[in-house]
C-alpha atoms as a PDB file:
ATOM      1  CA  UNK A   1      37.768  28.598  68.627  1.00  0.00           C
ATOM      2  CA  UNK A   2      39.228  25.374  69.130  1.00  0.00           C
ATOM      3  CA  UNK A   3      36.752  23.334  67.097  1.00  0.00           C
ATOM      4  CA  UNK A   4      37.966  25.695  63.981  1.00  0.00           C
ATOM      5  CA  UNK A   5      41.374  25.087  64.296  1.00  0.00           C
ATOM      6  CA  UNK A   6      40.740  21.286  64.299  1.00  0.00           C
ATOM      7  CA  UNK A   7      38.641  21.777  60.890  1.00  0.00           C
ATOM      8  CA  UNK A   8      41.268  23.985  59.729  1.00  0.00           C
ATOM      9  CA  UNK A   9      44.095  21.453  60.679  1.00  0.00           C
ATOM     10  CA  UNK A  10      47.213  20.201  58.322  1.00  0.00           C
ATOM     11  CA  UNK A  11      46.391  16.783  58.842  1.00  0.00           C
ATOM     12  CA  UNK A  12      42.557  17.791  57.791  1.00  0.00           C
ATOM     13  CA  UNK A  13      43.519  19.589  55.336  1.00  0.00           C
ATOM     14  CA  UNK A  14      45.888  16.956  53.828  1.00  0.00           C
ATOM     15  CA  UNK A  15      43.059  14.471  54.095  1.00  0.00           C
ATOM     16  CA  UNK A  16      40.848  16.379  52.012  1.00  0.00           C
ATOM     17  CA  UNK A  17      43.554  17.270  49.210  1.00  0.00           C
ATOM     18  CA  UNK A  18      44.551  13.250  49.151  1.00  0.00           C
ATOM     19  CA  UNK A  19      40.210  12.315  48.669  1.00  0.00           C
ATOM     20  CA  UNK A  20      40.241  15.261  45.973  1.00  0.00           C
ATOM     21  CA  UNK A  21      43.050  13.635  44.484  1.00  0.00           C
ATOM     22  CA  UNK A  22      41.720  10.437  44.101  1.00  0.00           C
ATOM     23  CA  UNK A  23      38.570  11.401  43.210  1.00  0.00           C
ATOM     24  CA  UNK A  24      40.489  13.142  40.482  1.00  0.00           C
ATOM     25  CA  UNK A  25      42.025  10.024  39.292  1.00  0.00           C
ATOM     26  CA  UNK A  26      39.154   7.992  39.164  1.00  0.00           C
ATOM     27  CA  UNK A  27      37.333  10.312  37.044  1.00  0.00           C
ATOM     28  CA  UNK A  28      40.084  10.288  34.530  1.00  0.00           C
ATOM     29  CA  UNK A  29      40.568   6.798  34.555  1.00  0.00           C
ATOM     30  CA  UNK A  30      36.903   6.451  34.086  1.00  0.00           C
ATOM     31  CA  UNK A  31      37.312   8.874  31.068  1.00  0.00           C
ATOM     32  CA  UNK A  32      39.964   7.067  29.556  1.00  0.00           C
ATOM     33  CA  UNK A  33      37.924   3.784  29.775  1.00  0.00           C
ATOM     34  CA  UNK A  34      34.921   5.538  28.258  1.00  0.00           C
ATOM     35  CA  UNK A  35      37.165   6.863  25.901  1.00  0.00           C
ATOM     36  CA  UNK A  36      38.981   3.665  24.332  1.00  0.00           C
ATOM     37  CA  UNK A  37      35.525   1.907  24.347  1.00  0.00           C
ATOM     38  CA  UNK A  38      34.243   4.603  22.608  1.00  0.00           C
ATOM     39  CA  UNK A  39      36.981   4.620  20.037  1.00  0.00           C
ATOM     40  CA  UNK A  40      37.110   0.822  20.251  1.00  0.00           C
ATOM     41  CA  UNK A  41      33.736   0.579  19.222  1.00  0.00           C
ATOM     42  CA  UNK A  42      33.968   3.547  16.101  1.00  0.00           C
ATOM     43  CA  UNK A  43      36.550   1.314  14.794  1.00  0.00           C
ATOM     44  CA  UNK A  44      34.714  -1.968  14.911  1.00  0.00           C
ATOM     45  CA  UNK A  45      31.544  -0.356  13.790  1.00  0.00           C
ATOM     46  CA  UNK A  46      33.565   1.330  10.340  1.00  0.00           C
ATOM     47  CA  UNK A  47      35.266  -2.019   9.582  1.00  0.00           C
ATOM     48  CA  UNK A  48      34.695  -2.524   5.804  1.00  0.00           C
ATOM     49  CA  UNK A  49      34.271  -6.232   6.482  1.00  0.00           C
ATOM     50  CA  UNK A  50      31.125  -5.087   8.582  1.00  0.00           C
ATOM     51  CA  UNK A  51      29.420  -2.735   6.451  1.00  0.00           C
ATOM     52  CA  UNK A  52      27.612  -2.987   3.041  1.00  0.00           C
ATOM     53  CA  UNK A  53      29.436  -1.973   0.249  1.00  0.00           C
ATOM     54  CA  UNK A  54      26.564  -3.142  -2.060  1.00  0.00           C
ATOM     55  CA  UNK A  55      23.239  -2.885  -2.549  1.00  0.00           C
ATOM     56  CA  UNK A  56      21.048  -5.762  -4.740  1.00  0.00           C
ATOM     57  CA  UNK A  57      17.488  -4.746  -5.478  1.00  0.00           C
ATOM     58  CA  UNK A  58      15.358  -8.352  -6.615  1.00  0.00           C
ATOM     59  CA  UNK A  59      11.346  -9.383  -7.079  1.00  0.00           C
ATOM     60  CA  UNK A  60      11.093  -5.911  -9.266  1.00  0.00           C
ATOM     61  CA  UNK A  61       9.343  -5.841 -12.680  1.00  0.00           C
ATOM     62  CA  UNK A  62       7.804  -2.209 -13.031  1.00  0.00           C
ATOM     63  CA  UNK A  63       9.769  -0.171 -10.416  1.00  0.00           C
ATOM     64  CA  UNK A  64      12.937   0.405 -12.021  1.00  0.00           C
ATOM     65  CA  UNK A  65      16.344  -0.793 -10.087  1.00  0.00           C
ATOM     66  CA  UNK A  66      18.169   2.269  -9.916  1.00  0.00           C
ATOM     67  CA  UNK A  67      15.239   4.714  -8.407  1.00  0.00           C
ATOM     68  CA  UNK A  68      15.063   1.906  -6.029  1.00  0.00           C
ATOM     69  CA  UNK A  69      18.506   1.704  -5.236  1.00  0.00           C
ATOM     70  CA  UNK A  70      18.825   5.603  -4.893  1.00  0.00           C
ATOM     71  CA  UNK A  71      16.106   5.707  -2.317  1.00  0.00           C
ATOM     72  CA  UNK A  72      17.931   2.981  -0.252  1.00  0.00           C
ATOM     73  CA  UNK A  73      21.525   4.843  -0.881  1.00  0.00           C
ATOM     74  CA  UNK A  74      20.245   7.770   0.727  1.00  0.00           C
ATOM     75  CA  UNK A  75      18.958   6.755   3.625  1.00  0.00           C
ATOM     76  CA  UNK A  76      22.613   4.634   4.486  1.00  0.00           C
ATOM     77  CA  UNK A  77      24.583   7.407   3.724  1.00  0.00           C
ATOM     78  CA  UNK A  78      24.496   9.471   6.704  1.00  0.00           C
ATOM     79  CA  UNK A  79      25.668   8.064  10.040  1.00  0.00           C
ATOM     80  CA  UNK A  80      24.307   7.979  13.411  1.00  0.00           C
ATOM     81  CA  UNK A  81      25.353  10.112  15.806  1.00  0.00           C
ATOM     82  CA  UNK A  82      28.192  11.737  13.718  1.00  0.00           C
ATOM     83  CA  UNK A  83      30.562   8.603  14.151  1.00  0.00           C
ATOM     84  CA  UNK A  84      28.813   5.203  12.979  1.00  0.00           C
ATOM     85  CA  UNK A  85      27.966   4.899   9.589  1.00  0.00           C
ATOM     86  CA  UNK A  86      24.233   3.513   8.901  1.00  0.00           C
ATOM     87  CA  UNK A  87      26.263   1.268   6.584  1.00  0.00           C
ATOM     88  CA  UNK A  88      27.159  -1.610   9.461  1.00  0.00           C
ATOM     89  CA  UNK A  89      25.207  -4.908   8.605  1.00  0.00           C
ATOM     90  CA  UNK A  90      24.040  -4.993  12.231  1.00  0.00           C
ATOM     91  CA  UNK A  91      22.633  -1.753  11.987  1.00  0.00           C
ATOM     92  CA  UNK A  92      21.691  -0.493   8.757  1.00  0.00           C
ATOM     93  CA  UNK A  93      18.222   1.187   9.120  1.00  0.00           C
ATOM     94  CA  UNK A  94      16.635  -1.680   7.847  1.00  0.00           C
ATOM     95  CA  UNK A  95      12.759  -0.021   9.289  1.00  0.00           C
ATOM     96  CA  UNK A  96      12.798   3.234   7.848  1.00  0.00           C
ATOM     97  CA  UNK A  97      14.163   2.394   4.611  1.00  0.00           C
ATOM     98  CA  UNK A  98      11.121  -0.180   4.143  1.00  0.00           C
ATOM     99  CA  UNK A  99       8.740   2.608   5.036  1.00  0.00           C
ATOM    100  CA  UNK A 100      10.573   5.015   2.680  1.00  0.00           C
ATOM    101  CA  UNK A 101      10.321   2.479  -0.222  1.00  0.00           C
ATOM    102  CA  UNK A 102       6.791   1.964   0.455  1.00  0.00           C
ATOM    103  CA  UNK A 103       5.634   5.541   1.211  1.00  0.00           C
ATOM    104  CA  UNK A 104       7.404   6.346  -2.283  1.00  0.00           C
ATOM    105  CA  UNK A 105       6.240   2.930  -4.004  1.00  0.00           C
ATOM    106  CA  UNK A 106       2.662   1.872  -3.232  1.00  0.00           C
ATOM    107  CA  UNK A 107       3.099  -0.955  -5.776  1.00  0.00           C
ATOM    108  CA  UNK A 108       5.412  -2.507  -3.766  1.00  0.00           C
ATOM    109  CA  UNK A 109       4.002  -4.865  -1.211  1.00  0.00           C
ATOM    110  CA  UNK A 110       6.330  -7.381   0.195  1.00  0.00           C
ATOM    111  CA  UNK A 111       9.689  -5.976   1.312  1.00  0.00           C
ATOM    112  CA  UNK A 112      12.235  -8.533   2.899  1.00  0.00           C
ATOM    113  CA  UNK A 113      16.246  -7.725   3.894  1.00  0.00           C
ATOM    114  CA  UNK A 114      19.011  -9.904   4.002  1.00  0.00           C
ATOM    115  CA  UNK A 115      22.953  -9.725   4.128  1.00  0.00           C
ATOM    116  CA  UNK A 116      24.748 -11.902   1.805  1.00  0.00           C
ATOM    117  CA  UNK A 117      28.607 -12.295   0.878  1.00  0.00           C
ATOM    118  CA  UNK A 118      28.907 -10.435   4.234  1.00  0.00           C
ATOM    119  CA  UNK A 119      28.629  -6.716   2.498  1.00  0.00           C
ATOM    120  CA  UNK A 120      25.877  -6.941  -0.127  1.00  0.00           C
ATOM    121  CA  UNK A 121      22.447  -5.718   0.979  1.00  0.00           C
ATOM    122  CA  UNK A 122      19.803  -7.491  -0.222  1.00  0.00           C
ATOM    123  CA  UNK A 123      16.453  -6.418  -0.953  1.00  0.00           C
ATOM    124  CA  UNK A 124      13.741  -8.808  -2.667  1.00  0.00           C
ATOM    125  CA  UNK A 125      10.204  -7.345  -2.617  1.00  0.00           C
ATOM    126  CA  UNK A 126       6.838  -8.305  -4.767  1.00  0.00           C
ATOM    127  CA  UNK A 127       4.618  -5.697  -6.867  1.00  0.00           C
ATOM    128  CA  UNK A 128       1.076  -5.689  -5.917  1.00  0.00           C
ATOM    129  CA  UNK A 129      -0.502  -6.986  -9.616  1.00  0.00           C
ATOM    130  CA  UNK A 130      -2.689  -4.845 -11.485  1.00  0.00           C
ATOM    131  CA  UNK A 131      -6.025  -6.870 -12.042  1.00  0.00           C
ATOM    132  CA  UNK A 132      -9.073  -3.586 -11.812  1.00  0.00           C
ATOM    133  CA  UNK A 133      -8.961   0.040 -11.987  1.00  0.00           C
ATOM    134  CA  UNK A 134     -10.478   2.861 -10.287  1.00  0.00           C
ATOM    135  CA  UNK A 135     -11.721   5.634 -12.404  1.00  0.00           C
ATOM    136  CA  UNK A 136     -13.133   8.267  -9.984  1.00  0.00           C
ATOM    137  CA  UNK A 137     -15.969   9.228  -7.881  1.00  0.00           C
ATOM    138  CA  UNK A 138     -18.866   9.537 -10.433  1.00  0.00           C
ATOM    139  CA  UNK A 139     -19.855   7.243 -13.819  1.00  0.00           C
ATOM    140  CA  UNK A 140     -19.373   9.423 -16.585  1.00  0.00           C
ATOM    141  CA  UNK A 141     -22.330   9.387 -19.407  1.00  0.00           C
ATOM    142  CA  UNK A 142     -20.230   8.777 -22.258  1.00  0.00           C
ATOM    143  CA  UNK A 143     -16.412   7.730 -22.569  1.00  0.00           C
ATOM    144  CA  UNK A 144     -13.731  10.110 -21.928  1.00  0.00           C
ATOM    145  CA  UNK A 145     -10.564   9.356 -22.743  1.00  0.00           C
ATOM    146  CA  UNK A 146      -8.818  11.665 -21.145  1.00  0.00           C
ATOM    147  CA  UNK A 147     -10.894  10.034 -17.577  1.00  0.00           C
ATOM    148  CA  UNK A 148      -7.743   9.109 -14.815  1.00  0.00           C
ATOM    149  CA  UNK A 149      -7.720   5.598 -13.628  1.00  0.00           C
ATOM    150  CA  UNK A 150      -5.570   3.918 -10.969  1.00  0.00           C
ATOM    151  CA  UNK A 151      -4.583   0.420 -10.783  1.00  0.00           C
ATOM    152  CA  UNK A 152      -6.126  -1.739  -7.940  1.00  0.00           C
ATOM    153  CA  UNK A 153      -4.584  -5.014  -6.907  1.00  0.00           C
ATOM    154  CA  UNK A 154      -6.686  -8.447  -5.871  1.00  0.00           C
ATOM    155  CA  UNK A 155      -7.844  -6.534  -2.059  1.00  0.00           C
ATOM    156  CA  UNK A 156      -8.587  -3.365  -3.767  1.00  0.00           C
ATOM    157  CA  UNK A 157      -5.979  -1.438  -2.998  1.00  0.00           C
ATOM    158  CA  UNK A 158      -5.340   1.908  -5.086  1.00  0.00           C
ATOM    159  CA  UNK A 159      -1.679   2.047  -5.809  1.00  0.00           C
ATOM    160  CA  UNK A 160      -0.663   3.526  -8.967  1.00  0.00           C
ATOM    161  CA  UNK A 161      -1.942   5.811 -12.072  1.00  0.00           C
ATOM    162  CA  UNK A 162      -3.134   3.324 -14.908  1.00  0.00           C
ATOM    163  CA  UNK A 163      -2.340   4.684 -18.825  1.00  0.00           C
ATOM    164  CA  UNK A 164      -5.381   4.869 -21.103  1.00  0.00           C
ATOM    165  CA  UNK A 165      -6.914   1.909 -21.858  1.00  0.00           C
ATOM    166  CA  UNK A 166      -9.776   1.425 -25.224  1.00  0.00           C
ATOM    167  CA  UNK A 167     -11.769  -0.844 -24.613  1.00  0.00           C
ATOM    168  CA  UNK A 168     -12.472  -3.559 -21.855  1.00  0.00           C
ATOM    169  CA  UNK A 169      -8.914  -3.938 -20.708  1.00  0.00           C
ATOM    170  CA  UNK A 170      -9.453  -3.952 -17.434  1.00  0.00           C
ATOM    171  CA  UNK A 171     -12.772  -4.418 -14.778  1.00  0.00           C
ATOM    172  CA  UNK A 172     -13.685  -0.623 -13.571  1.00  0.00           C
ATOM    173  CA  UNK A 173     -14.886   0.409 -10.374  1.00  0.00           C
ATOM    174  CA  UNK A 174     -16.618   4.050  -9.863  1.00  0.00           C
ATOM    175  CA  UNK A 175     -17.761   5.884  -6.348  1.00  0.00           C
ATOM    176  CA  UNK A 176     -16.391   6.844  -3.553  1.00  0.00           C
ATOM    177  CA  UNK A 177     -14.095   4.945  -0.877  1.00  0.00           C
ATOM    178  CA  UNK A 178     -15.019   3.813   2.348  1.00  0.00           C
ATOM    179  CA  UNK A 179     -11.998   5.634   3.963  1.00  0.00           C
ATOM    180  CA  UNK A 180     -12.693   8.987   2.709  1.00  0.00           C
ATOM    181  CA  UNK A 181     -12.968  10.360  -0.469  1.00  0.00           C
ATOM    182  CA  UNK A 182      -9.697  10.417  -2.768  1.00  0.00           C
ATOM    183  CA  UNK A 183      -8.205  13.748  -3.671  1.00  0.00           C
ATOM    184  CA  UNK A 184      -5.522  15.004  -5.822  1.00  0.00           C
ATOM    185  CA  UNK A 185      -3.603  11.749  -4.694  1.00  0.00           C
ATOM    186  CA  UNK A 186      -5.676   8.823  -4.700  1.00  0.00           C
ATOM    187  CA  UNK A 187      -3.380   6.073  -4.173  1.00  0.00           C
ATOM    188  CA  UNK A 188      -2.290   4.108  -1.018  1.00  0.00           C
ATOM    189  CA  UNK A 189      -5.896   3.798   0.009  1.00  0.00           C
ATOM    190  CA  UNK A 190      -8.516   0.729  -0.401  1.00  0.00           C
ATOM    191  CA  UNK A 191     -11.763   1.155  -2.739  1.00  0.00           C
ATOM    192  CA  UNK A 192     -14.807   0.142  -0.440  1.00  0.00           C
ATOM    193  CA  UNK A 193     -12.830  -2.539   1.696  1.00  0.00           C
ATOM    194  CA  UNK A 194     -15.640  -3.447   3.447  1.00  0.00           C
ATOM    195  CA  UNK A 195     -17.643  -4.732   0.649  1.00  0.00           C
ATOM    196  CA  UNK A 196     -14.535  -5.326  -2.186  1.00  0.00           C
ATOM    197  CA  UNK A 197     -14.216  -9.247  -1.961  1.00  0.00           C
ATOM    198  CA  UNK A 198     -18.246  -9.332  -2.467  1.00  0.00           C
ATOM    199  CA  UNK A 199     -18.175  -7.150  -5.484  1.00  0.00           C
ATOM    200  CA  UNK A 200     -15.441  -9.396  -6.774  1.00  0.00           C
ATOM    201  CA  UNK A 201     -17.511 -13.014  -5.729  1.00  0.00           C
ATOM    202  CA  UNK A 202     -20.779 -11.309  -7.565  1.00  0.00           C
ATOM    203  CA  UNK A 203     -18.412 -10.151 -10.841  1.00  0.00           C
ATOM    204  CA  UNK A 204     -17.531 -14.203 -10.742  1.00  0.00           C
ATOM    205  CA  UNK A 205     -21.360 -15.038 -10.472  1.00  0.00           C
ATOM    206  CA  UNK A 206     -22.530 -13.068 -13.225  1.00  0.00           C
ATOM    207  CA  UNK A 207     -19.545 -14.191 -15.335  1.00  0.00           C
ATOM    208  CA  UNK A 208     -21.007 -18.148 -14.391  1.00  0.00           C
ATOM    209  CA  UNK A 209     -24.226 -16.803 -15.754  1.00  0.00           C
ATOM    210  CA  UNK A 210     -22.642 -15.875 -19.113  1.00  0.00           C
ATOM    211  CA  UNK A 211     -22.752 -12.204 -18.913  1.00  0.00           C
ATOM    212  CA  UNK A 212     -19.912 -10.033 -19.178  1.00  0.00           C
ATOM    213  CA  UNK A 213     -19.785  -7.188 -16.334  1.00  0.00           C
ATOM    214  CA  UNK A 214     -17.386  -4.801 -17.328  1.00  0.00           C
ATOM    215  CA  UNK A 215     -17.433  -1.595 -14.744  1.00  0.00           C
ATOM    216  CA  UNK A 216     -19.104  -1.549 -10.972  1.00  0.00           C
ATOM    217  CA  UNK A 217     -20.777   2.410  -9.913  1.00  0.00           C
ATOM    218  CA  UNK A 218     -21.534   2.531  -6.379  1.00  0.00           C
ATOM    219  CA  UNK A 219     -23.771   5.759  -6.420  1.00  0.00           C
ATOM    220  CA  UNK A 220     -24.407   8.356  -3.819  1.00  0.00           C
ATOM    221  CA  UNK A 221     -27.674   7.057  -3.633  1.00  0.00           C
ATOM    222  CA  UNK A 222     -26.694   3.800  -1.757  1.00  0.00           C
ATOM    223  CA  UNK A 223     -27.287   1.522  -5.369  1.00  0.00           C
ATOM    224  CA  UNK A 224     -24.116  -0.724  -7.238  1.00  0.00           C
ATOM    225  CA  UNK A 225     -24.804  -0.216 -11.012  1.00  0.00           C
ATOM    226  CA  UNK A 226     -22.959  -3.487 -12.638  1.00  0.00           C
ATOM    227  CA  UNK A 227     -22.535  -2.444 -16.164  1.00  0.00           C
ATOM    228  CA  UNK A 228     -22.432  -5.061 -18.816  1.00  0.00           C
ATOM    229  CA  UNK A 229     -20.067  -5.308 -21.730  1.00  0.00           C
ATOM    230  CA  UNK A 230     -21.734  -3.357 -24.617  1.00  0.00           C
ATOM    231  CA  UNK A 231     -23.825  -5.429 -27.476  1.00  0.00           C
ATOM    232  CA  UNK A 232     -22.400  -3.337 -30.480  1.00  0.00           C
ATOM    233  CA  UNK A 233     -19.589  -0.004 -30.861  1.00  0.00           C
ATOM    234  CA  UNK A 234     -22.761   2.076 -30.859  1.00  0.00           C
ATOM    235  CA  UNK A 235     -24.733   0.629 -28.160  1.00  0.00           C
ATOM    236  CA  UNK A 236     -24.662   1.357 -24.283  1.00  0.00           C
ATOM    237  CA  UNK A 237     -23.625  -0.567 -21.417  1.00  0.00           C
ATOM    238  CA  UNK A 238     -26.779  -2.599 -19.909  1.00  0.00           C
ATOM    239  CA  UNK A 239     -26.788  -2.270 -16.109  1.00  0.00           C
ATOM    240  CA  UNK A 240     -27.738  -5.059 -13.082  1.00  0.00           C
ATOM    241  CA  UNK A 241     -28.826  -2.944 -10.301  1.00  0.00           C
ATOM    242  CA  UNK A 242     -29.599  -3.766  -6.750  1.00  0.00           C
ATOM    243  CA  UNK A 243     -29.138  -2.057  -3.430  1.00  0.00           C
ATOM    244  CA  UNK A 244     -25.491  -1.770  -1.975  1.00  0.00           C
ATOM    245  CA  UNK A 245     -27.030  -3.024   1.390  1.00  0.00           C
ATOM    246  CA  UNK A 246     -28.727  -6.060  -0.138  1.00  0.00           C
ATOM    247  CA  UNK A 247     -27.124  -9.487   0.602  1.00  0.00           C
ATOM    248  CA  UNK A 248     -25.407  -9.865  -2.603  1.00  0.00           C
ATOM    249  CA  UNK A 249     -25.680 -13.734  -2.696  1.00  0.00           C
ATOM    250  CA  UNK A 250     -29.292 -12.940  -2.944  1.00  0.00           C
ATOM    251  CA  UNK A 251     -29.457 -11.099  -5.672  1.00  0.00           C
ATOM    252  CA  UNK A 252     -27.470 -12.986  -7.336  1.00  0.00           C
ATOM    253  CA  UNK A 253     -29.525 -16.232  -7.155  1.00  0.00           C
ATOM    254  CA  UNK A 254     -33.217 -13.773  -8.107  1.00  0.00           C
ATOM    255  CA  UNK A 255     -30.502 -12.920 -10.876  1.00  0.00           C
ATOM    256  CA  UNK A 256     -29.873 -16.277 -12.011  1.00  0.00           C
ATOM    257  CA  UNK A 257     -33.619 -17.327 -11.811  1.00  0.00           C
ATOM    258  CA  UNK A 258     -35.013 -14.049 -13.940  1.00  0.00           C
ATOM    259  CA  UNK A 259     -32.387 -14.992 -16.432  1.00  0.00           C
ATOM    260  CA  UNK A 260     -34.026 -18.679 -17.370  1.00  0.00           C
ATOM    261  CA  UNK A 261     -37.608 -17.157 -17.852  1.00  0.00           C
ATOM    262  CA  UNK A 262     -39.065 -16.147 -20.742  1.00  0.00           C
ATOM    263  CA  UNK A 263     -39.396 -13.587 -22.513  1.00  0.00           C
ATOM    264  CA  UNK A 264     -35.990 -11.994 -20.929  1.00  0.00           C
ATOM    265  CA  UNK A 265     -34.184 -15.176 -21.914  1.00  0.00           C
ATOM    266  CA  UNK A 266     -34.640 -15.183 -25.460  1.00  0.00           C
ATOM    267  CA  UNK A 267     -34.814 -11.175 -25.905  1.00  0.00           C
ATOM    268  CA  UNK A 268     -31.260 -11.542 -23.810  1.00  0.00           C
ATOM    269  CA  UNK A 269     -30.227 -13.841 -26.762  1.00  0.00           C
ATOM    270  CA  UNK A 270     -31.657 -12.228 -29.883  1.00  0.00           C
ATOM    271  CA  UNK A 271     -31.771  -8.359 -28.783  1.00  0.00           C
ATOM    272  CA  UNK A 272     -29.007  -7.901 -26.311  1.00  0.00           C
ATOM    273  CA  UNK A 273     -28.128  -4.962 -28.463  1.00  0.00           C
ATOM    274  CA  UNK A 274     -30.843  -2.912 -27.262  1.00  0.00           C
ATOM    275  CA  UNK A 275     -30.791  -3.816 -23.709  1.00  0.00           C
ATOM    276  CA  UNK A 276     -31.410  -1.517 -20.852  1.00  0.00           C
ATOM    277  CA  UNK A 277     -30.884  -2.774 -17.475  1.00  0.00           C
ATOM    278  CA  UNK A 278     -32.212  -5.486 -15.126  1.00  0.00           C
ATOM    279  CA  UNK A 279     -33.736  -3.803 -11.628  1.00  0.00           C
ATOM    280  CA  UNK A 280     -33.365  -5.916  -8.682  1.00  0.00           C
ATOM    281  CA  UNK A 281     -34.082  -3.249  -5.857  1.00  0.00           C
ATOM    282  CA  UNK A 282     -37.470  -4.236  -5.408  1.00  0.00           C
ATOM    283  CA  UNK A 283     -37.214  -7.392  -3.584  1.00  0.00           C
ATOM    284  CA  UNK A 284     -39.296 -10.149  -5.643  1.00  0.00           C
ATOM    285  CA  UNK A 285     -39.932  -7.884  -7.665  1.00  0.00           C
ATOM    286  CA  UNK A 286     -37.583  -7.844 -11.211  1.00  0.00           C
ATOM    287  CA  UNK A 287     -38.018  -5.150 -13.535  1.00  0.00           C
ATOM    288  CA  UNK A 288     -36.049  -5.396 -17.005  1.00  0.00           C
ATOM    289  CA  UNK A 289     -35.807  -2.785 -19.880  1.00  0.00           C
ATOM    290  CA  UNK A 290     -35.310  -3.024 -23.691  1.00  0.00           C
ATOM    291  CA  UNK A 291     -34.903   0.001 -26.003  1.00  0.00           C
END
């Protein structure tokens, strides 16, 4: 009985009310603090003087400017967290709007940022350069010119549609990729990365030997089909063929040393028009074919 009234005492009691009431008071001024920081900090973040009021798009040739810009306006438009505008030059969403541009653009290859004049955005980026095409899984057995074609850059990446070409505008490349097969979309992917740079070092040898290659076919069957420039309008495409596993520097020198004997050599020079194909999948063995 005792022991409750000395729990339930004024003096207690008032002890408990003061604690309560400073408890109180340190969660409000704790609030407040928060508070003014947290309007401090809206205020600095909005200041025009810290946020872009321009954006500069640079290194573009194909791409135009203003699709560019439109796809970098929307992602700065919005703020974070309902009060601080993506705008601030500190804090601008500088990584998704480079993975935007390029999941939209797979020309582009090079994207850098930079803030200039304090409030204009910068963006310089490089095209990837259009120097082969890709023109589907399978050779086709005449020309079609309604056949879809995508631009390739120097590592073989697929990146955009290519218009109709006549003619040999551009070095072709047929078959399937090494990292899966291309469907309705075939761009952002590379054709046959792991052998690319050696299709491109045996194009260079054959072109050393005088010959023109003008399309590569890497068939189901595990063969590369080089096809030659053709030696009339009427005629057909001779073809180099060897094994896709073969060591292409290799072939290339049993290529070299077929060429210089006789009688390919001179029926090379004097009937090209009615050549067939050179065979090289037979080791030291070389078969060649004229019409």
């Amino acid at each position: 009985m005792k022991k409750r009234n000395v729990l339930n005492s004024p003096r207690l009691l008032e002890l408990k009310k003061h604690r309560q009431r400073v408890l109180q008071r340190k969660i409000a001024l704790y609030l407040l603090v928060f508070l003014v920081f947290f309007i401090s900090t809206v205020y600095l973040y909005r200041l025009p003087v810290l946020n872009i009021s321009e954006v500069e798009i640079t290194g573009n040739k194909i791409i135009e400017t203003e699709i560019i810009k439109e796809v970098v306006e929307q992602q700065i438009t919005e703020n974070y967290l309902y009060f601080f505008p993506k705008t601030n030059i500190f804090f601008y969403p500088k990584s998704v709007i480079k993975n935007e541009l390029q999941n939209k653009f797979k020309r582009l290859k090079d994207i850098n940022f930079s803030v200039k004049d304090k409030k204009v955005l910068e963006i310089s980026m490089t095209e990837r350069e259009a120097l082969y095409t890709w023109c589907g899984d399978v050779l086709p057995e005449v020309n079609d010119s309604e056949q879809k074609c995508y631009f390739l850059d120097k590592e073989g990446y697929i990146f955009d549609e290519a218009p109709y070409f006549s003619g040999e505008v551009y070095f072709k490349f047929y078959g399937l990729s090494d990292v899966g097969r291309p469907t309705s979309e075939a761009t952002g992917i590379y054709f046959s990365p792991n052998n690319f740079q050696k299709f491109i070092t045996f194009k260079q040898e054959l072109e050393g030997m005088k010959l023109r290659p003008v399309a590569l076919d890497v068939t189901p069957d595990g063969d590369i089909k080089v096809l030659l420039s053709k030696g009339s309008t009427t005629g057909i495409n001779p073809e180099i063929i060897f094994k896709a596993d073969a060591d292409f520097q290799k072939v290339a020198e049993n290529l070299k040393a077929v060429l210089t004997t006789e009688p390919l050599q001179s029926n090379l020079k004097n009937k090209y028009s009615s050549f067939l194909y050179i065979d090289l999948r037979f080791g030291n063995k070389v078969y060649f074919k004229f019409k």
